[in-house]
N, C-alpha and C. Protein backbone atom coordinates (compact mmCIF):
# COMPACT_ATOMS: atom_id res chain seq x y z
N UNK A 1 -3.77 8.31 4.23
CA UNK A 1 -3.14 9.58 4.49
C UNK A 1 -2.19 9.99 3.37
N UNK A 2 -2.11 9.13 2.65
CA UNK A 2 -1.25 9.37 1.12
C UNK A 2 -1.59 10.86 0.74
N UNK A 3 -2.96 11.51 0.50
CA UNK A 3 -3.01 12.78 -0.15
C UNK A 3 -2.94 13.93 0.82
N UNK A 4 -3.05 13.40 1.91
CA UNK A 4 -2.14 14.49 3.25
C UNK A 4 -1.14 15.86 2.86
N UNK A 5 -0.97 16.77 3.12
CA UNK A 5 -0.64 17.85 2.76
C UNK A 5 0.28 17.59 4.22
N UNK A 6 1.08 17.61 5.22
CA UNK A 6 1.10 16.54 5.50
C UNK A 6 2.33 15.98 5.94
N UNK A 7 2.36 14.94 4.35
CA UNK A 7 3.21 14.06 4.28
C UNK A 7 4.32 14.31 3.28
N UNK A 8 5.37 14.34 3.67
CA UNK A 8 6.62 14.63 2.88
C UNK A 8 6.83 13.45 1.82
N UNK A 9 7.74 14.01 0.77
CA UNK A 9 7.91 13.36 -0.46
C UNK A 9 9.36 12.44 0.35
N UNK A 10 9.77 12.80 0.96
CA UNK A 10 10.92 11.49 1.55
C UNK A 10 11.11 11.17 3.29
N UNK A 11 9.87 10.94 3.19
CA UNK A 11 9.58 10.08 4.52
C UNK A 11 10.61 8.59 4.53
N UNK A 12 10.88 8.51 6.00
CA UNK A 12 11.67 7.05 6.30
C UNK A 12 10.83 6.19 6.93
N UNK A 13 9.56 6.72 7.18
CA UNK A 13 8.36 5.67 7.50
C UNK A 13 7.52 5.93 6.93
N UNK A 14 7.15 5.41 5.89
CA UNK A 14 5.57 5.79 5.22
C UNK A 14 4.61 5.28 5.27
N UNK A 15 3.61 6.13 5.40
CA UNK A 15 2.16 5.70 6.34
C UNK A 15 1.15 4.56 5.19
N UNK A 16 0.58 4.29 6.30
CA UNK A 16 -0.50 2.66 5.24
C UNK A 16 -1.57 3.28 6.00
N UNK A 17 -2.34 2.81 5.19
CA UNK A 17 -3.95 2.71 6.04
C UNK A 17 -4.40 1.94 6.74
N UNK A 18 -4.79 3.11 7.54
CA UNK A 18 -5.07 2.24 9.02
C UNK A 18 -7.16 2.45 9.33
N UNK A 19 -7.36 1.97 10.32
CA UNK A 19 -8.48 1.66 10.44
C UNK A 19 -8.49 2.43 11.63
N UNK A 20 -9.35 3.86 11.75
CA UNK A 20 -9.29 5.10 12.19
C UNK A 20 -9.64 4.65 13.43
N UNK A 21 -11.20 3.50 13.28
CA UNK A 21 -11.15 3.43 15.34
C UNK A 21 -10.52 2.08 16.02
N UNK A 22 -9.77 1.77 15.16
CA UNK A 22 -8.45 1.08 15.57
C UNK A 22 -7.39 1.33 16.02
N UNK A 23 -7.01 2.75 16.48
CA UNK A 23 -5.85 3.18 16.32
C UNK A 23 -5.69 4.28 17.30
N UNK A 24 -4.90 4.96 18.63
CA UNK A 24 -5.41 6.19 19.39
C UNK A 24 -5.22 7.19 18.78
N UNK A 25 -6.00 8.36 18.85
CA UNK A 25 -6.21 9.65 18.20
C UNK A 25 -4.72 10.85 18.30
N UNK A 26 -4.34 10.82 17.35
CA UNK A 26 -2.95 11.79 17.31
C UNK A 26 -3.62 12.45 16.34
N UNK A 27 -2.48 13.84 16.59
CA UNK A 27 -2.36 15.25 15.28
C UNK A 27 -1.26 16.14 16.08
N UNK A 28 -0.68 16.58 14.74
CA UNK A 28 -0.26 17.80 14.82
C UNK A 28 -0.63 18.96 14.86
N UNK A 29 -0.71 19.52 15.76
CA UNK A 29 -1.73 20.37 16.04
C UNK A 29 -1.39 21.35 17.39
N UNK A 30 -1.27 22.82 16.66
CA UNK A 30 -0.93 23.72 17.97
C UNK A 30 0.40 24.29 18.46
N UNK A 31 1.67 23.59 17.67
CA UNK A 31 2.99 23.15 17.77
C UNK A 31 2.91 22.00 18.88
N UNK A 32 2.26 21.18 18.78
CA UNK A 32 2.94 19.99 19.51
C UNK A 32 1.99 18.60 18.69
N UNK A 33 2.68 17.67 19.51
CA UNK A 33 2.35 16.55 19.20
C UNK A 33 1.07 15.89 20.15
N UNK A 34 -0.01 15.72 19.95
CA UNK A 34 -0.68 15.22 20.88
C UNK A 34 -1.79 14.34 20.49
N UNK A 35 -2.16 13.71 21.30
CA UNK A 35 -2.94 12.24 21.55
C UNK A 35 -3.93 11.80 22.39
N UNK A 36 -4.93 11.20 22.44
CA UNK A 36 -5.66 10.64 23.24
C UNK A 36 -5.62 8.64 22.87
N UNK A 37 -5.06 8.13 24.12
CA UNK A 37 -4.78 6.62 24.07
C UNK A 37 -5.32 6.17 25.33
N UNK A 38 -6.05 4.93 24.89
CA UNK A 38 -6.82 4.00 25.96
C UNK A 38 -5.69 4.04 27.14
N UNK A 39 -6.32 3.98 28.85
CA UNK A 39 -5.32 2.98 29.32
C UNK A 39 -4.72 1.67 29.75
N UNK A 40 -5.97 1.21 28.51
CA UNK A 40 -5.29 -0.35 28.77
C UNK A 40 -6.19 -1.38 29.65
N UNK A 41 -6.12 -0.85 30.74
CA UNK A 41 -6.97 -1.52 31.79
C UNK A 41 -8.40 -0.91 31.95
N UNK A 42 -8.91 0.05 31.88
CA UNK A 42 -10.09 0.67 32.17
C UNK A 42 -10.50 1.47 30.95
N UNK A 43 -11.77 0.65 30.58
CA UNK A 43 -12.82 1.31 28.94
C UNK A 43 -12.88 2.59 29.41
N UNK A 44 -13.61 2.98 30.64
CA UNK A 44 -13.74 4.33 30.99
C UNK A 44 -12.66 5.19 31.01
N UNK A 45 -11.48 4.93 31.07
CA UNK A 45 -10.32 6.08 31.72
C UNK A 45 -9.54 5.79 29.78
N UNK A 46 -9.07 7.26 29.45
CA UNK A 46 -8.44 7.33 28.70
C UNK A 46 -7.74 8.70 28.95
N UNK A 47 -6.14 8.40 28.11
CA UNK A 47 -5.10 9.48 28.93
C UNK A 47 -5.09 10.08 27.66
N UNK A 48 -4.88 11.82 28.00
CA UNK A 48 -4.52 12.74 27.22
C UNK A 48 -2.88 13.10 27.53
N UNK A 49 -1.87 13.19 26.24
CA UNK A 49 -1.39 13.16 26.24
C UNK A 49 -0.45 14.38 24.92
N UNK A 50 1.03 14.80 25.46
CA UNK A 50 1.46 15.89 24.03
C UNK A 50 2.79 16.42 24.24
N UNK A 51 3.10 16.21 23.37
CA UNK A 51 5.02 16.52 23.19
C UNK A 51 4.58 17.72 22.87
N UNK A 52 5.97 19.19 23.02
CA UNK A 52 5.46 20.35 22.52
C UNK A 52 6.34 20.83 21.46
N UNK A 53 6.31 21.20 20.63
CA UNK A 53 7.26 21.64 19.73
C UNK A 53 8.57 22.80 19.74
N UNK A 54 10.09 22.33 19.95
CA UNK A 54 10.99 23.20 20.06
C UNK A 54 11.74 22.89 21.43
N UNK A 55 10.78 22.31 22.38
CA UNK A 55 11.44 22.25 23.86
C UNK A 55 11.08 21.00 24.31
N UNK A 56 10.40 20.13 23.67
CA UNK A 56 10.18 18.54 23.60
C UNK A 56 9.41 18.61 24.89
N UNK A 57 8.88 19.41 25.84
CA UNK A 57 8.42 19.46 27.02
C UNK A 57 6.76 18.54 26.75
N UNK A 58 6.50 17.47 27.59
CA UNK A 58 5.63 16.62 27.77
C UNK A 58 4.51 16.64 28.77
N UNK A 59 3.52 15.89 28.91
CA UNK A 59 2.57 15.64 29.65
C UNK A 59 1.62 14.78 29.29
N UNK A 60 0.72 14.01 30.32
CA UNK A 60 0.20 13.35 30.30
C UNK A 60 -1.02 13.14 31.27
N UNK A 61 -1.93 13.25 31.22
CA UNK A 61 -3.19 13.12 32.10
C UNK A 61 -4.39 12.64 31.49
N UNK A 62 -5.36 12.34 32.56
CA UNK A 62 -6.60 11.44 32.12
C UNK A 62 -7.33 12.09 31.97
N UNK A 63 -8.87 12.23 30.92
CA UNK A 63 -9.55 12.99 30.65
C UNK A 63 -10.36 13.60 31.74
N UNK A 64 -10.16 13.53 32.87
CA UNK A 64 -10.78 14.37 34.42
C UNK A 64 -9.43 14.81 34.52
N UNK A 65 -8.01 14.68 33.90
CA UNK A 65 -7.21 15.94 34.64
C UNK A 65 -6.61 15.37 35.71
N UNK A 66 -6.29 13.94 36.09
CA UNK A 66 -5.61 13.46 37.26
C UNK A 66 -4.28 13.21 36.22
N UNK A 67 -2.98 13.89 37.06
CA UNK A 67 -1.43 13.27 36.39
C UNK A 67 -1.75 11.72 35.92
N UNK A 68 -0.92 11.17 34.96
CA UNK A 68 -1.16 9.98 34.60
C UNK A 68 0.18 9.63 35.83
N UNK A 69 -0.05 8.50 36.47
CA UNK A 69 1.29 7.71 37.32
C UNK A 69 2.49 6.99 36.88
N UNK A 70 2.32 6.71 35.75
CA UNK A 70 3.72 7.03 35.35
C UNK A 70 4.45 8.13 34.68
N UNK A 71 3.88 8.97 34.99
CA UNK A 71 4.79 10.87 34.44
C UNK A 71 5.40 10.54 35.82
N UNK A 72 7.12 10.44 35.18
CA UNK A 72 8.25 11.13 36.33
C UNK A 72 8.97 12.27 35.31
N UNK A 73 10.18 11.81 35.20
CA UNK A 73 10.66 12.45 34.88
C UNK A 73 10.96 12.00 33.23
N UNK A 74 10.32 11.43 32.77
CA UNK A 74 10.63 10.44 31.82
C UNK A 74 9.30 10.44 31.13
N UNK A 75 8.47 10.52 29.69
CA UNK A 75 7.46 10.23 28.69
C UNK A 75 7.03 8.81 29.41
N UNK A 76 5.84 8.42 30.07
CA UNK A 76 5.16 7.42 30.64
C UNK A 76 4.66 6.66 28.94
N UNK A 77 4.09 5.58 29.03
CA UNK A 77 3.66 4.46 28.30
C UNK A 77 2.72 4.91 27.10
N UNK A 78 1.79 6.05 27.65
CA UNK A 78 0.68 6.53 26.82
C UNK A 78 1.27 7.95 25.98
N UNK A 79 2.46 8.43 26.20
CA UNK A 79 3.06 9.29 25.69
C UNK A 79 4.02 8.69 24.99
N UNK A 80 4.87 7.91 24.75
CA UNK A 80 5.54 7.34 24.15
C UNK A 80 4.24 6.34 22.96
N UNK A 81 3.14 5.97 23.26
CA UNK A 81 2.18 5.68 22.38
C UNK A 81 1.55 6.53 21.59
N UNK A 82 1.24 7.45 21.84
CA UNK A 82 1.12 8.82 20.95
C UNK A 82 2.41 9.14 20.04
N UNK A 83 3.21 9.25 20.28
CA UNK A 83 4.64 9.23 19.42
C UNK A 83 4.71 8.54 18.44
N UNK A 84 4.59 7.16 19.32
CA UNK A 84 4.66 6.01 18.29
C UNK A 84 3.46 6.48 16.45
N UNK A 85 2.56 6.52 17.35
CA UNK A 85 1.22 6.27 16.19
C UNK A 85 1.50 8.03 15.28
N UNK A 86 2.04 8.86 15.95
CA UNK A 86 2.42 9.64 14.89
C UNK A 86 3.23 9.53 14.28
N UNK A 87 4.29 8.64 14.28
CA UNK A 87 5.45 8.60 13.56
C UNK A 87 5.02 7.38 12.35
N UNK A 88 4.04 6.55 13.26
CA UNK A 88 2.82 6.02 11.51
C UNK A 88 2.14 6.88 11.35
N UNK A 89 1.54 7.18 11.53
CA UNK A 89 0.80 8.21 10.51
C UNK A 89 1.29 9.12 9.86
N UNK A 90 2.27 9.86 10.30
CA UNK A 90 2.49 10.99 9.53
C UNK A 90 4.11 10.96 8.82
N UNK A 91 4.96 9.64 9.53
CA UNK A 91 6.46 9.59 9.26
C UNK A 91 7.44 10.31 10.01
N UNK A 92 8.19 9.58 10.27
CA UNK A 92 9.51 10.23 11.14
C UNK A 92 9.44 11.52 11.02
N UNK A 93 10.10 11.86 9.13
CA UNK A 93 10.74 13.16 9.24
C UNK A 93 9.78 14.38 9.32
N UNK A 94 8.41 14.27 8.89
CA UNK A 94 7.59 14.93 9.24
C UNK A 94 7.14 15.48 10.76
N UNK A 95 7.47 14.59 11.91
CA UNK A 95 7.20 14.65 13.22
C UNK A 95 8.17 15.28 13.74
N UNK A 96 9.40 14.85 13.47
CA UNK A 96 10.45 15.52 13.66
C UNK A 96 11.06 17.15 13.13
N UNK A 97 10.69 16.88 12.00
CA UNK A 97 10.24 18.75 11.57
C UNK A 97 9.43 19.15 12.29
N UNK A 98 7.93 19.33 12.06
CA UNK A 98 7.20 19.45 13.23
C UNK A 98 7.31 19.72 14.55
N UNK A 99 8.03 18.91 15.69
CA UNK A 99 8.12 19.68 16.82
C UNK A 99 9.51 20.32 16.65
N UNK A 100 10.39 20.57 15.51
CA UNK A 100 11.98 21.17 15.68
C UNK A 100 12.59 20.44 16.85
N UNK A 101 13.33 19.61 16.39
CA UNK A 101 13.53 18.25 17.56
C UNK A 101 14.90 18.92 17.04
N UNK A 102 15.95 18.85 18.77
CA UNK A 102 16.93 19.64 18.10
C UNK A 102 17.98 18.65 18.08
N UNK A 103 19.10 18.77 17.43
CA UNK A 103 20.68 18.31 17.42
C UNK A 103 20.54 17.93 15.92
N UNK A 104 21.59 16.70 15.39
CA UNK A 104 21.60 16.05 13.80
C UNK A 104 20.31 15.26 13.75
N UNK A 105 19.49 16.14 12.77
CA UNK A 105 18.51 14.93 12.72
C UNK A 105 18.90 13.95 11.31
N UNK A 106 20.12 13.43 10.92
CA UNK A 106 20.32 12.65 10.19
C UNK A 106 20.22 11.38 11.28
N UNK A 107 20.12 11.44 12.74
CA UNK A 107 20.77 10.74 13.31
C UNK A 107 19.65 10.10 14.17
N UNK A 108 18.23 11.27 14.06
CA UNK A 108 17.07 10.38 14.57
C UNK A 108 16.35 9.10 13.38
N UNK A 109 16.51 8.03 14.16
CA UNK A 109 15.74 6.99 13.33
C UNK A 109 14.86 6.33 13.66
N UNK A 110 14.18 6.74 14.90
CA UNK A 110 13.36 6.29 15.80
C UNK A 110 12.65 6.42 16.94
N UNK A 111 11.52 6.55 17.72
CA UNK A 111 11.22 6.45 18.58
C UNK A 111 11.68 7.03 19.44
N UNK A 112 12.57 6.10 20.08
CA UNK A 112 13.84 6.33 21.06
C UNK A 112 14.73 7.54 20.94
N UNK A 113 14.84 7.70 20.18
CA UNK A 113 15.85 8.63 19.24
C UNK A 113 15.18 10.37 19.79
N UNK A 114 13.72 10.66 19.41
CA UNK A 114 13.13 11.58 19.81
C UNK A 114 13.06 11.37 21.57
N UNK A 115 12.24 10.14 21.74
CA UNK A 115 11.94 10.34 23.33
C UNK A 115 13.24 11.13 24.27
N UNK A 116 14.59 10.50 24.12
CA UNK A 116 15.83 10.62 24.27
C UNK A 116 16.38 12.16 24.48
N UNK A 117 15.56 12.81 23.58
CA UNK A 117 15.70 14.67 23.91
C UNK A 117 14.72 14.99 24.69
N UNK A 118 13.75 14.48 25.21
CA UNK A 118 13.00 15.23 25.80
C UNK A 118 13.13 16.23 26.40
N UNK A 119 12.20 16.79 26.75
CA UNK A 119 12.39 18.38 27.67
C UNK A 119 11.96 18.08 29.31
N UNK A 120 11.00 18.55 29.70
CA UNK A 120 10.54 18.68 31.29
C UNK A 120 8.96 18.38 31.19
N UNK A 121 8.17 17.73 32.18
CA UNK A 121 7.29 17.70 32.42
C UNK A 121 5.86 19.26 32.41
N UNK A 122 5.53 19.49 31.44
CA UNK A 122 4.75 20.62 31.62
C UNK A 122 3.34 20.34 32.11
N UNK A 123 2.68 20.69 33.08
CA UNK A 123 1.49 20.63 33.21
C UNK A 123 0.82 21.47 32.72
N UNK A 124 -0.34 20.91 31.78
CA UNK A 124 -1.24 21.69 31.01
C UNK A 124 -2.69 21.08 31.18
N UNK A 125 -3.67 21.63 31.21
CA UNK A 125 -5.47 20.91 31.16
C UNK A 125 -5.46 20.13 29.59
N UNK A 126 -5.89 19.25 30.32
CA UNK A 126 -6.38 18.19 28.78
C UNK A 126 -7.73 18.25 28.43
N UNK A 127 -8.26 19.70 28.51
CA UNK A 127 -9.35 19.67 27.93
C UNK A 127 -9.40 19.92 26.37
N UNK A 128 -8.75 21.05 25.77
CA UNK A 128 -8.53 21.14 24.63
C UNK A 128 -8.54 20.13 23.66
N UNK A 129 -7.33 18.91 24.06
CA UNK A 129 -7.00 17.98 23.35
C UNK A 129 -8.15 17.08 23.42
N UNK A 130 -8.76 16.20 24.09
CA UNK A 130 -9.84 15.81 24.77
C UNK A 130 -11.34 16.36 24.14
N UNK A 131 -12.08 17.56 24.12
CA UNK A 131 -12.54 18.31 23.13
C UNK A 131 -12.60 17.93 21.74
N UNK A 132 -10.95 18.25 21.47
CA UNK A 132 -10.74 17.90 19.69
C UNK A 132 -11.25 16.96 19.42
N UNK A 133 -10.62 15.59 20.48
CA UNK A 133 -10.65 14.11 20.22
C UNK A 133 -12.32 13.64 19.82
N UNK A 134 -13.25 14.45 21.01
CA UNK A 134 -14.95 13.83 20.90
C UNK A 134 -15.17 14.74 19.35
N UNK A 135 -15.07 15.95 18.76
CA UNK A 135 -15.31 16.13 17.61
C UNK A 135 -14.77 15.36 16.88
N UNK A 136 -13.93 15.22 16.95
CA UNK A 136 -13.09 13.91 15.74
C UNK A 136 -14.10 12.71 15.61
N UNK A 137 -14.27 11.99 16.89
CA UNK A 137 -15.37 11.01 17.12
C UNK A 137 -16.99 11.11 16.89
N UNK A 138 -17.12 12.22 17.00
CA UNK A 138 -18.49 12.55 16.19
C UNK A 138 -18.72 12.46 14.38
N UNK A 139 -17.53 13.09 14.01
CA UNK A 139 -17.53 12.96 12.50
C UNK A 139 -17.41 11.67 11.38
N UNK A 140 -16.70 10.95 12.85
CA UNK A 140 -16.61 9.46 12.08
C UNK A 140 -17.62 8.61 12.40
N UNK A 141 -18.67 8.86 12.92
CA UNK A 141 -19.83 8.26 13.16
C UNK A 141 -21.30 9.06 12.10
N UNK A 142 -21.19 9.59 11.20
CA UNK A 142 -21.63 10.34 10.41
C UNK A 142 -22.25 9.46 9.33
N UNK A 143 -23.01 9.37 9.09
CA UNK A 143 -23.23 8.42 7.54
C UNK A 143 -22.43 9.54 6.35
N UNK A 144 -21.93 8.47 5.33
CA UNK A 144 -21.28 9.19 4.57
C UNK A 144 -22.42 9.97 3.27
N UNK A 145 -21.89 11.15 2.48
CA UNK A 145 -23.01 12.04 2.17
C UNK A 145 -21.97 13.05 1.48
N UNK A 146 -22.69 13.49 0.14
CA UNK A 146 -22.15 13.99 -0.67
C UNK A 146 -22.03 15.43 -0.35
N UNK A 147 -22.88 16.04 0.52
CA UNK A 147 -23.22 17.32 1.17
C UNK A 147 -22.49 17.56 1.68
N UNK A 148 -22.38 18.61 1.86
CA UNK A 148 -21.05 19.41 2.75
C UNK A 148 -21.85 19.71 4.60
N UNK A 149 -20.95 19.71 5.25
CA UNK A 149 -20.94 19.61 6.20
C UNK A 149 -21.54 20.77 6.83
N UNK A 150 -22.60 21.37 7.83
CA UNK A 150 -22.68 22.85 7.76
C UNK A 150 -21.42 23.17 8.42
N UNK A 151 -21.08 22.96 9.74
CA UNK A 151 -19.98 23.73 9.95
C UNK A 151 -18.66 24.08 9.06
N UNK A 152 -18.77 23.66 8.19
CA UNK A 152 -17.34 23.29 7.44
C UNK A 152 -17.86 24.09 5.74
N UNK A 153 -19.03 24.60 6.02
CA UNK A 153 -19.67 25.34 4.67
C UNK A 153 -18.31 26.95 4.27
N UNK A 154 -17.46 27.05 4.99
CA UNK A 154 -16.61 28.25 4.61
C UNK A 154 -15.99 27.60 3.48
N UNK A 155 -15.29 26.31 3.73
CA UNK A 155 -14.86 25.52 2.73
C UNK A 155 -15.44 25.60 1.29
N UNK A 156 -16.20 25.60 0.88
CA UNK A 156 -17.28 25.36 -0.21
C UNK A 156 -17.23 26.29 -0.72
């Protein structure tokens, strides 16, 4: 992610390469932060998940759209994992610009630091995010090829 457009010239976490289906699916994307992460116990069930940008307001649900059970009032396990893996990939201060996380941000250094402002529980459909995620997963199953992509021919 080094040539990322992206990635800021003074990041306090800077990203390494990672091994893409090693890792749950984050982006910035939309003004918020969002993710798709295993849950751990069940291959089949994976939670959609997304911080929103400006009002830190959260959510979390499984790709059929059932609340995840730990959403109270508080970023549950798979939302705080989405966080996490954006703050590798893309670096603190980038994430933190990104959703306009408010008060001194000399003073966020972590994780905790963001979760800590949160906003309110928003319920939103995780289809969108969910969507993105299987195109994402289609492209990386692609043999690699010097050709341009058709959908992606505006590029060219």
């Amino acid at each position: 992610m080094p040539d990322s457009s992206f990635v800021g010239s003074s990041q306090k976490n800077a990203t390494t390469k990672r091994d893409v289906k090693q890792v749950p699916f984050v982006e910035l994307y939309n003004h918020r932060v969002q993710g798709v992460v295993s849950s751990g116990s069940d291959i089949e069930r994976v939670y959609v998940s997304f911080f929103e940008a400006g009002t830190l307001d959260f959510y979390c649900s499984t790709n059929n759209n059932r609340p995840c059970g730990g959403l109270g009032g508080y970023p549950c396990k798979h939302l705080q994992a989405v966080m996490k893996e954006a703050i590798a990939a893309y670096g603190i201060d980038q994430v933190i610009n990104y959703l306009k996380v408010p008060g001194d941000l000399s003073q966020i250094t972590s994780l905790n630091d963001i979760i800590n402002r949160r906003g309110t529980v928003k319920k939103e459909p995780a289809s969108e995010v969910f969507s993105r995620f299987l195109n994402y997963l289609r492209y990386l199953e692609l043999q690699t090829a010097n050709s341009p992509l058709p959908e992606m021919s505006w590029f060219v």
